[in-house]
Protein backbone atom coordinates (compact mmCIF):
# COMPACT_ATOMS: atom_id res chain seq x y z
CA UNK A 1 182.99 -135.18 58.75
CA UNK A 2 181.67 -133.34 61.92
CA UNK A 3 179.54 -135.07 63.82
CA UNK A 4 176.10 -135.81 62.26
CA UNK A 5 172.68 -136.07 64.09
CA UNK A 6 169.30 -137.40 63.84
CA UNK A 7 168.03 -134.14 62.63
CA UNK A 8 168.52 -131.63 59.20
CA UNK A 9 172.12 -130.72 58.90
CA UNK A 10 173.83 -127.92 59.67
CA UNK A 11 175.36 -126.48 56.38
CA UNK A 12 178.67 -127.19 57.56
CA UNK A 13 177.73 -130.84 57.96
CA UNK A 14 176.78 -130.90 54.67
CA UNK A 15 179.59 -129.07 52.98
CA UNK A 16 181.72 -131.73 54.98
CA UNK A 17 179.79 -134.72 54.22
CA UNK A 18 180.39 -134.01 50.04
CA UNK A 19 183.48 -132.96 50.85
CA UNK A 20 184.56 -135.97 51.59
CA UNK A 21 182.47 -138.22 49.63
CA UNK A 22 183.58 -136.36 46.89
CA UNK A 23 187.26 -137.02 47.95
CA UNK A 24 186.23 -140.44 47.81
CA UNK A 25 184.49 -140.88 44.67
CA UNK A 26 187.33 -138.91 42.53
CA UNK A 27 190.21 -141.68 43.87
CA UNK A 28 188.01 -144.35 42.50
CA UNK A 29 186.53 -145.76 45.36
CA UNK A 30 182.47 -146.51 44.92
CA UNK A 31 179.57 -144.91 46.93
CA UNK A 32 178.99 -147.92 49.10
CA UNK A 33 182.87 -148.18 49.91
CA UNK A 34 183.17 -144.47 50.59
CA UNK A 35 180.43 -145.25 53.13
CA UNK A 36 182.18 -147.51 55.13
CA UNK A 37 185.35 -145.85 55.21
CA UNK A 38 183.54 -143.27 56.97
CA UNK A 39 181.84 -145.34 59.32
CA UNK A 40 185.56 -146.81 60.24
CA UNK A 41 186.47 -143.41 60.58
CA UNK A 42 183.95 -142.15 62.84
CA UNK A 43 183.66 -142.16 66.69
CA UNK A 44 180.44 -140.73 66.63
CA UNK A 45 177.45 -142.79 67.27
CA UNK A 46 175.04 -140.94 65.90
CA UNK A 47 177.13 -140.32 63.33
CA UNK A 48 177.61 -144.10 62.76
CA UNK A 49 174.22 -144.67 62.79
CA UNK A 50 173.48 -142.40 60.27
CA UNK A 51 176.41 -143.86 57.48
CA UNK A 52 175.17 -147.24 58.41
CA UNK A 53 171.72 -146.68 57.86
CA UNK A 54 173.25 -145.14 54.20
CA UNK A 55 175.15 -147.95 53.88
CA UNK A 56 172.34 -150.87 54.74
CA UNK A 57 170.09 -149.21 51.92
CA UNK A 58 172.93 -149.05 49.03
CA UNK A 59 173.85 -153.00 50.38
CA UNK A 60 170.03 -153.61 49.35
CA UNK A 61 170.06 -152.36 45.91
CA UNK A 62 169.44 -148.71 46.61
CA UNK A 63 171.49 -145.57 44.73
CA UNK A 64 173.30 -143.21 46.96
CA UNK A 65 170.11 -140.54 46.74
CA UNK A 66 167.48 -142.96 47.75
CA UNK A 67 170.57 -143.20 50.72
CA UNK A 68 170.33 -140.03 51.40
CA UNK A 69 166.56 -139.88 50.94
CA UNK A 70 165.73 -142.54 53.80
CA UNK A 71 167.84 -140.79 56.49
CA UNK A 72 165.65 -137.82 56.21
CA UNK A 73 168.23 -135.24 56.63
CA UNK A 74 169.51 -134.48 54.15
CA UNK A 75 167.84 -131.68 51.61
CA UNK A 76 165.60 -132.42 48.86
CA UNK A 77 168.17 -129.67 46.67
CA UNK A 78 170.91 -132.03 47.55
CA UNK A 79 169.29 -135.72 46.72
CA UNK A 80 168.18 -133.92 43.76
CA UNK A 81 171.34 -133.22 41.97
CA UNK A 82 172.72 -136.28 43.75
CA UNK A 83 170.20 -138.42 41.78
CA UNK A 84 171.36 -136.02 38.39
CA UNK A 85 175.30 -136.72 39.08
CA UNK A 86 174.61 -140.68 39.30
CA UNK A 87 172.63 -140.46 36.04
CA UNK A 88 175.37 -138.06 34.41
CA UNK A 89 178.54 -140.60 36.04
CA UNK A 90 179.81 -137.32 37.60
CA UNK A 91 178.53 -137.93 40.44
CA UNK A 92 182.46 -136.81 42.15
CA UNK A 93 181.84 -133.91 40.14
CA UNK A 94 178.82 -133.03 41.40
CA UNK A 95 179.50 -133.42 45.34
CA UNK A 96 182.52 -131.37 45.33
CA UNK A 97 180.36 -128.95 43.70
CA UNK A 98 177.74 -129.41 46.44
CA UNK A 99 180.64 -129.28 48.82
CA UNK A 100 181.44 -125.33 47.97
CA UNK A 101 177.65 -124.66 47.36
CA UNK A 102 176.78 -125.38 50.94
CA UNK A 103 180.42 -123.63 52.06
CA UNK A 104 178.61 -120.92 50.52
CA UNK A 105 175.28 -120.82 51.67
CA UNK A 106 177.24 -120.95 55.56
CA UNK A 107 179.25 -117.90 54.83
CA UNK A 108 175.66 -116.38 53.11
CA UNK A 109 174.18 -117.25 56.35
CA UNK A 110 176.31 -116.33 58.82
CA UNK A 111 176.49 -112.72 57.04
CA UNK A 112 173.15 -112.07 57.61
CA UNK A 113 172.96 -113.68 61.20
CA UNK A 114 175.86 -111.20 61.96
CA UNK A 115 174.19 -107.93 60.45
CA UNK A 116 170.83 -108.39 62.41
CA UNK A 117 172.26 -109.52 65.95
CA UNK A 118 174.33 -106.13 65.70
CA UNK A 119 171.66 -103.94 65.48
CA UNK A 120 169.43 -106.47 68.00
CA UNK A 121 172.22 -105.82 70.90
CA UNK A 122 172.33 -102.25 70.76
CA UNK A 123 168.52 -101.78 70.38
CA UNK A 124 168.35 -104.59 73.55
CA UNK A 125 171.07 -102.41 75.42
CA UNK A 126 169.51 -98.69 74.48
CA UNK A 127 166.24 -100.25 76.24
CA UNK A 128 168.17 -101.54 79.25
CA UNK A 129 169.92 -98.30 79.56
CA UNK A 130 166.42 -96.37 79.57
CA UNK A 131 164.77 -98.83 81.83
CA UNK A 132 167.17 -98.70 84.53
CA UNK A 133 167.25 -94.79 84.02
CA UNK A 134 163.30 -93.69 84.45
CA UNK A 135 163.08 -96.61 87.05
CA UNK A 136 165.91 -95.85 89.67
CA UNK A 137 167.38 -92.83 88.46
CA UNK A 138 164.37 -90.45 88.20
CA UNK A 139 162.85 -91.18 91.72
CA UNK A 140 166.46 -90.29 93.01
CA UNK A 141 165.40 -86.63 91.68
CA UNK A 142 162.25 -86.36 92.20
CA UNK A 143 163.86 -87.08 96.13
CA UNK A 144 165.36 -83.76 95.61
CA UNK A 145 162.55 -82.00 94.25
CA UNK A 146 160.45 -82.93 97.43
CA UNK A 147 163.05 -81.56 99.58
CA UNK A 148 163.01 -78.76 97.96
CA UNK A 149 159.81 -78.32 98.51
CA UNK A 150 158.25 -78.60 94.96
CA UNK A 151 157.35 -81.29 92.54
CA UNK A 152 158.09 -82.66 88.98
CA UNK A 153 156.16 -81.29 86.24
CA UNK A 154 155.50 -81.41 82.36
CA UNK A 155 157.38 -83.82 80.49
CA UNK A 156 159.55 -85.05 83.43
CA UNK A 157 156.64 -86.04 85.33
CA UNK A 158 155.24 -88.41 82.58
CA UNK A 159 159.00 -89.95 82.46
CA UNK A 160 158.73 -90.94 86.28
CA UNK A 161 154.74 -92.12 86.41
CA UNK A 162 155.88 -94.53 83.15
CA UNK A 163 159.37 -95.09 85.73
CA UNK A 164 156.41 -96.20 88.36
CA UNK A 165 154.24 -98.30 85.93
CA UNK A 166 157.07 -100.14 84.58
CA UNK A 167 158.31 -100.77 88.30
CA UNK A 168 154.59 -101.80 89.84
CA UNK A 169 153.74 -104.15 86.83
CA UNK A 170 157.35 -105.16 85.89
CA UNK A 171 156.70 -108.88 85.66
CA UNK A 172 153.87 -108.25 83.44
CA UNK A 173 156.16 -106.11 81.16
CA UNK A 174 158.85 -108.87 81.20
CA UNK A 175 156.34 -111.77 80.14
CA UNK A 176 154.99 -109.30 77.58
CA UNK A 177 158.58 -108.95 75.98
CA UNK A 178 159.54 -113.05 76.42
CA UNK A 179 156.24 -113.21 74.59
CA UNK A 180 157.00 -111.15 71.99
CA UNK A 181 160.70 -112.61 71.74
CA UNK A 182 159.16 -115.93 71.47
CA UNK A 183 156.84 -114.72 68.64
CA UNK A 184 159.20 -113.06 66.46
CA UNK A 185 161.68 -116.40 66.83
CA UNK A 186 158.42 -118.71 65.55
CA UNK A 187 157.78 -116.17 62.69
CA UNK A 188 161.29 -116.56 61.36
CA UNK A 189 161.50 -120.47 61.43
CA UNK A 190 158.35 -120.46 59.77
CA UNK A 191 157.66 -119.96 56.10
CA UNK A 192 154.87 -117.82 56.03
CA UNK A 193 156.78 -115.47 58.84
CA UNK A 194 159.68 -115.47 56.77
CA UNK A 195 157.34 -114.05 54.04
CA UNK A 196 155.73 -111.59 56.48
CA UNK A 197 159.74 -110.30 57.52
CA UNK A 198 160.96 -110.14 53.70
CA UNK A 199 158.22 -107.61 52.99
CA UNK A 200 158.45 -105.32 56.23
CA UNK A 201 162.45 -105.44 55.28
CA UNK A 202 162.11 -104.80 51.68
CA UNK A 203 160.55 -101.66 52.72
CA UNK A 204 164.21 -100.53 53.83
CA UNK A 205 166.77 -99.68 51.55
CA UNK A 206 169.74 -101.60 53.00
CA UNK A 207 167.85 -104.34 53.53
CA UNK A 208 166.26 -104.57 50.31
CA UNK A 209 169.49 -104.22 48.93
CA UNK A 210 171.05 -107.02 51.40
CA UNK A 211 168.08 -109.78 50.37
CA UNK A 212 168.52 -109.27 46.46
CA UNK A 213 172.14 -109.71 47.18
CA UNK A 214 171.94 -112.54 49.35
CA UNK A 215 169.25 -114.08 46.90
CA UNK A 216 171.55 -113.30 43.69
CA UNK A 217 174.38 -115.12 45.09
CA UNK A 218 172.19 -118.01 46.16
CA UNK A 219 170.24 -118.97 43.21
CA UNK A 220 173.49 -118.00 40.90
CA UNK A 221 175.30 -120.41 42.72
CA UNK A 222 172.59 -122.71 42.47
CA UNK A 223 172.07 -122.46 38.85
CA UNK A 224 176.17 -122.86 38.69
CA UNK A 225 175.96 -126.46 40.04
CA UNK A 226 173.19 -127.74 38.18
CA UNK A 227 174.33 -126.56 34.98
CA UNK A 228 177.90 -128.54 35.30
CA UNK A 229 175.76 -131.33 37.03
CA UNK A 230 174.22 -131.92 33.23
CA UNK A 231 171.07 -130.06 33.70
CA UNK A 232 169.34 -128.16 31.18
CA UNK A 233 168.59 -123.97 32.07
CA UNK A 234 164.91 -124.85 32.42
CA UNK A 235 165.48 -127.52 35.11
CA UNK A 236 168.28 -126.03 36.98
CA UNK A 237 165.84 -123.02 37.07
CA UNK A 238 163.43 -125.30 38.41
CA UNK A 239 165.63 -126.88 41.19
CA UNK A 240 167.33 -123.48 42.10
CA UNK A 241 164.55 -121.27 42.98
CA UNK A 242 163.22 -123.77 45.85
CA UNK A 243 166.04 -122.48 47.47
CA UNK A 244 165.18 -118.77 47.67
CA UNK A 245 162.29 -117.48 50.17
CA UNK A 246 162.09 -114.02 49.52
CA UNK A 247 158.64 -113.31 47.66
CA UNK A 248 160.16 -110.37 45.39
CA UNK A 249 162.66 -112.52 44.06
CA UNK A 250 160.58 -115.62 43.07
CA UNK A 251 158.02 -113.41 41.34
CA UNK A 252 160.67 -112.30 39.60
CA UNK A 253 161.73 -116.16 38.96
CA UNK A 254 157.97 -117.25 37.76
CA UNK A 255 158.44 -114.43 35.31
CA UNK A 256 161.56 -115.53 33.93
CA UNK A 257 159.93 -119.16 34.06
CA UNK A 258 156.99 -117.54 31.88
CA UNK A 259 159.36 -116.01 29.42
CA UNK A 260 161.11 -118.97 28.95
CA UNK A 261 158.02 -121.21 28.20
CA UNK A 262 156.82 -118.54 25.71
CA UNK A 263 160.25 -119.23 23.62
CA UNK A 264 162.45 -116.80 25.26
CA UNK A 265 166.36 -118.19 25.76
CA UNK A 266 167.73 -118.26 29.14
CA UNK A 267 169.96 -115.69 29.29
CA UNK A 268 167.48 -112.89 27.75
CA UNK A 269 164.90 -114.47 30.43
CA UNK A 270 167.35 -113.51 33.07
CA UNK A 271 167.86 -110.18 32.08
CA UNK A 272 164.34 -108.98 30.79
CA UNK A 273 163.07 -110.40 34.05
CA UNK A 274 165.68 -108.74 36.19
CA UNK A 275 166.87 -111.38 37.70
CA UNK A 276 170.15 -110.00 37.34
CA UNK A 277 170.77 -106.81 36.97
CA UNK A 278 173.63 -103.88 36.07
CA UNK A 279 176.94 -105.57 35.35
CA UNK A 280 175.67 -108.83 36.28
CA UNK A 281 172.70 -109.08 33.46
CA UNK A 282 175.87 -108.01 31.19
CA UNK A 283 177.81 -111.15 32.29
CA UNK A 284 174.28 -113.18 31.56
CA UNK A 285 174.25 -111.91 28.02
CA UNK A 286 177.63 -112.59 26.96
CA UNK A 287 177.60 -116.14 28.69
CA UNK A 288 174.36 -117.15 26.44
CA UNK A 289 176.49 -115.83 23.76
CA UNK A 290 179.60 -117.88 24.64
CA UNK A 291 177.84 -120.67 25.89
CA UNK A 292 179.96 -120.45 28.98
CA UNK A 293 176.75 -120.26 31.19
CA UNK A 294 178.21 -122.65 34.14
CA UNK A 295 181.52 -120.47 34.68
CA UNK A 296 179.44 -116.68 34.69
CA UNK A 297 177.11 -117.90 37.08
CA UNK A 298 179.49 -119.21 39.47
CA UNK A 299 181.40 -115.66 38.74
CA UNK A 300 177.96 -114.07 39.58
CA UNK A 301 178.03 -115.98 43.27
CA UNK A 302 181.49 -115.09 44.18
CA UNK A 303 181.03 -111.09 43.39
CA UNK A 304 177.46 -111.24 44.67
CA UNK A 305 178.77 -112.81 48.34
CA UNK A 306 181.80 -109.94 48.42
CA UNK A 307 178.60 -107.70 47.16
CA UNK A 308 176.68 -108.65 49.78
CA UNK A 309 179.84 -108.41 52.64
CA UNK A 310 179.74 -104.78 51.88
CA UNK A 311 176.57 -104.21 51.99
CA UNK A 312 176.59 -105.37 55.60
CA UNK A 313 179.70 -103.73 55.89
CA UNK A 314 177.86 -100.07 54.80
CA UNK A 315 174.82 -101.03 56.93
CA UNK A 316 176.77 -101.49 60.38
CA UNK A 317 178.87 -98.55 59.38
CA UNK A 318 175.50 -96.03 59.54
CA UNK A 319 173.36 -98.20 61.94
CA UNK A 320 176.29 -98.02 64.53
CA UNK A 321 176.73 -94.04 64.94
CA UNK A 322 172.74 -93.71 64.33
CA UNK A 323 171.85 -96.08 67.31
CA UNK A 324 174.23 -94.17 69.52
CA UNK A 325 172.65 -90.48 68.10
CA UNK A 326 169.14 -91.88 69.20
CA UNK A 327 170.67 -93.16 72.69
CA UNK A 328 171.80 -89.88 73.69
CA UNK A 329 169.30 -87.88 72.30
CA UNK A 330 166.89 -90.06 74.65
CA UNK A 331 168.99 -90.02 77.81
CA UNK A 332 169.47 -86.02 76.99
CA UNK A 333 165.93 -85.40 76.93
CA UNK A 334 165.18 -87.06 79.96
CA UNK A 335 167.82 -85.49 81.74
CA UNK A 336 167.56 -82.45 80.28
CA UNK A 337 163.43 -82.40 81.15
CA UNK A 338 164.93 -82.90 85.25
CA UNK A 339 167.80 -80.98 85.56
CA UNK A 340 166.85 -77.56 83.79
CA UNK A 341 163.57 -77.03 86.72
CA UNK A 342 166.23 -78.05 89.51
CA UNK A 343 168.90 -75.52 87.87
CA UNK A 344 166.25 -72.87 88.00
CA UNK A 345 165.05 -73.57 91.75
CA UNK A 346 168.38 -73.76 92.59
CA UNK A 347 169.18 -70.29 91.30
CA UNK A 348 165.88 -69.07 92.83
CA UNK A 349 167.08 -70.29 96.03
């Protein structure tokens, strides 16, 4: 197990931790046992500290959720379907399962992570590249120009008087943009900024297409787990859809919710309510049919996370050569707006 803090898990952690305590559990060896294996094992305080504070509350007549429940950091998804495995008995079952549900919500996450910091580079690096060249590069000419006996006009002027605002009031601009930094970082750790991002995104194709993929795969392999954990459609339903933030997708999850209270069966919920679509709402159908519910939805995950790979894939493949375009259309223009009046005084001269 990596090394475990006072604080929520990383999902690697957690894919470790059931990892192994699913190990544990399927050679026959109890919860409490398991627990002090691990603490042998570890040369990690913290670490230590955690597994004992496990192990005191199972020595005291606890389960192995209300464990996990008094460290405080662990998930309320995972001491959910921990409590369902240790009603069930399949409680190995169910943290291997957790195991490659959290190995999955990693590779989910570090997807994403990888398809916005792309794009946040180059957009970082076009502004760099235009700040150092109206601030030091455009005084150089307008050098020239005055020894030439003339001035900067039109649209090159306005470059080098924003050149000399950014340069007099720089510090201003660069607590203005830590500011802003600072804002956007607060907006995305929060819930209600989360919200506020999924509906500027959904506005964009790719990334619309990028959050219903990345919520697909998330609640499918959700629902997968709690269906071979013992749970019914209606509470695995319930369980999985605390896991998704994007707004478009949960109203599309109350609906299905709605459907199914009215009478509707699962599968047909799914589909009328669009939860899954195309090939996948296919799958949905025939699995209600074949009562094979568990193995299509954890189908569904695995092509929605190659799905979703693409679709990052396809988005760096246009953002790249589009961020470039705008880059040297920008430097261009500003070059351009110098170096045609000093290529027509010079052939005046």
């Amino acid at each position: 197990m990596e090394h475990l803090q006072q604080k929520s898990l990383s999902y690697p952690e957690l894919a470790s931790f059931c990892g192994e305590m699913g190990m544990i559990l399927r050679s026959g060896i109890s919860a409490l046992e398991g627990l002090e294996l691990l603490m042998e094992d570890t040369r990690n305080d913290a670490e230590r500290t955690l597994l004992d504070t496990m192990y005191q509350s199972m020595q005291s007549g606890g389960t192995f959720a209300d464990a996990l429940n008094r460290t405080g950091v662990f998930p309320s998804y995972l001491i959910h379907m921990t409590a369902i495995g240790e009603e069930t008995g399949r409680l190995d079952d169910v943290m291997e399962s957790l195991s490659a549900h959290y190995q999955r919500e990693e590779s989910l996450s570090r997807s994403i992570r990888s398809s916005l910091s792309y794009p946040l580079i180059m957009i970082i690096l076009m502004l760099v590249v235009i700040v150092i060249l109206i601030t030091k590069v455009m005084p150089v000419f307008q050098q020239v120009f005055v020894q030439l006996g003339t001035e900067m006009t039109g649209l090159s002027k306005g470059i080098l008087l924003l050149g000399s605002v950014l340069s007099r009031y720089a510090l201003v601009f660069v607590i203005l943009t830590a500011a802003v930094i600072a804002a956007g970082i607060v907006l995305t750790r929060t819930e209600k900024g989360r919200h506020l991002a999924g509906r500027l995104g959904h506005r964009f194709r790719h990334f619309r297409e990028i959050a219903d993929c990345s919520d697909s795969c998330r609640f499918a392999g959700a629902m997968a787990l709690a269906l071979k954990s013992g749970l019914t459609p209606e509470r695995g339903l319930e369980f999985s859809r605390n896991l998704i933030e994007d707004p478009f997708y949960l109203k599309r999850l109350d609906q299905c919710c709605a459907e199914i209270e009215q009478g509707t069966e699962f599968s047909s919920a799914l589909v009328k309510t669009k939860v899954f679509t195309g090939v996948y709402a296919r799958m949905t159908a025939i699995a209600g049919k074949s009562g094979m519910m568990d193995e299509v939805m954890e189908q569904i995950a695995d092509r929605c996370e190659e799905e979703l790979r693409e679709h990052i894939t396809s988005f760096l493949a246009v953002l790249e050569p589009t961020l470039v375009i705008i880059l040297s259309v920008i430097v261009g223009i500003i070059l351009l707006s110098v170096m045609l009046p000093l290529l027509g005084i010079m052939a005046g001269l």
